[in-house]
Protein backbone atom coordinates (compact mmCIF):
# COMPACT_ATOMS: atom_id res chain seq x y z
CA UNK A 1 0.00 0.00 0.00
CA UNK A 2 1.34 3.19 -0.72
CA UNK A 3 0.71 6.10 1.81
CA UNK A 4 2.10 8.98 -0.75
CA UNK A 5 -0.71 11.10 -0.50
CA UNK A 6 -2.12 12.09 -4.10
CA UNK A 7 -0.58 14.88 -5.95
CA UNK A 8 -2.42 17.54 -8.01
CA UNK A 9 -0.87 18.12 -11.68
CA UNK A 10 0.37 21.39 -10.67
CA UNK A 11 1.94 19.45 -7.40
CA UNK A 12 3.45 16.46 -9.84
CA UNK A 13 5.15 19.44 -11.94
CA UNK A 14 6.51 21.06 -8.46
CA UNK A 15 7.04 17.57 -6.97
CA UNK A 16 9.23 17.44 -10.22
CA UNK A 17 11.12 20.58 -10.20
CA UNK A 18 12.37 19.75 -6.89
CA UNK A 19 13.49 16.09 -7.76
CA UNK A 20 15.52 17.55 -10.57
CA UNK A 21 17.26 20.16 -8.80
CA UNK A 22 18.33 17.87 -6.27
CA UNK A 23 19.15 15.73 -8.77
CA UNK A 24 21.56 18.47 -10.67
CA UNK A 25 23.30 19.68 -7.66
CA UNK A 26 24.02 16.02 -6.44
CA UNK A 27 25.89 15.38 -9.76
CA UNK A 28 27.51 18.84 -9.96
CA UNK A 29 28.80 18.27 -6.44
CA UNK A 30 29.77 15.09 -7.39
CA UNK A 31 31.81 16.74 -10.82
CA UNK A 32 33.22 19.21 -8.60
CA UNK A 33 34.68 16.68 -6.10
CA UNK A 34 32.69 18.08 -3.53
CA UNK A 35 30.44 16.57 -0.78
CA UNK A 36 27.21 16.41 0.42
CA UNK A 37 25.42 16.29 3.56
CA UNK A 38 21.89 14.23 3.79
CA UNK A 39 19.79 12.75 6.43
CA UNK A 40 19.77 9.34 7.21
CA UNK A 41 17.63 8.53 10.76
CA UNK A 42 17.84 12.14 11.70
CA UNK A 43 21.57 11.86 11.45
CA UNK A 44 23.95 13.74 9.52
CA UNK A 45 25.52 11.84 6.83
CA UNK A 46 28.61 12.98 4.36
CA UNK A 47 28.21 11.26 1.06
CA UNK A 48 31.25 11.54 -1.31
CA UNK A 49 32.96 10.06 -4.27
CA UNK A 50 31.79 6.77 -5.82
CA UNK A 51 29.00 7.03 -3.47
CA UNK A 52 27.70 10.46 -4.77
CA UNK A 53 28.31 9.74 -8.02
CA UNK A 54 25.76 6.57 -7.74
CA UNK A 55 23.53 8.96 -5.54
CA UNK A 56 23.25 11.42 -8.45
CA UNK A 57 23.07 8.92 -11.35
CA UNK A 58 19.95 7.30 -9.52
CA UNK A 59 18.55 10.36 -9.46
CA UNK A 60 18.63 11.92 -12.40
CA UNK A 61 16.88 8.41 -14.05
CA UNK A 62 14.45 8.83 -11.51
CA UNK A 63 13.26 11.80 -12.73
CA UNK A 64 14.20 11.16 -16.75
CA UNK A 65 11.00 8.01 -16.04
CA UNK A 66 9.44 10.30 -14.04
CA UNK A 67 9.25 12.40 -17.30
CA UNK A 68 8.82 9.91 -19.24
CA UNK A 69 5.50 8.50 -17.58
CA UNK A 70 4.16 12.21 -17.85
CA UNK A 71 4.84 12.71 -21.36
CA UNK A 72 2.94 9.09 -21.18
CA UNK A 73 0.20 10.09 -19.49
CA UNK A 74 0.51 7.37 -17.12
């Protein structure tokens, strides 16, 4: 069961915007050689390297089928 509550299409395309910004600066971080902070259990976690790198490539083909399924219409 999925408890994601349901999303207006004006919330999907802001839902969206956000993914995909996260999504850029995770792999220009990664580019850069930089790091990133994220939450994991409340705790602060430093994700860098090979580990941002796979980070930011999941990402950004989450939201490439995320686009994909819109342009779908499903």
């Amino acid at each position: 069961m999925n408890n994601q509550p349901v999303l207006s299409a004006e919330g999907q395309m802001v839902s969206k915007a956000l993914q995909q910004a996260v999504a850029n600066a995770l792999d220009k971080k990664w580019r850069l050689g930089q790091y990133a902070v994220i939450s994991v259990d409340n705790q602060p976690v430093i994700i860098e390297g090979e580990a941002l790198k796979a980070m930011a490539g999941k990402a950004l083909n989450v939201t490439k089928q995320q686009e994909k399924s819109l342009n779908n219409g499903t």
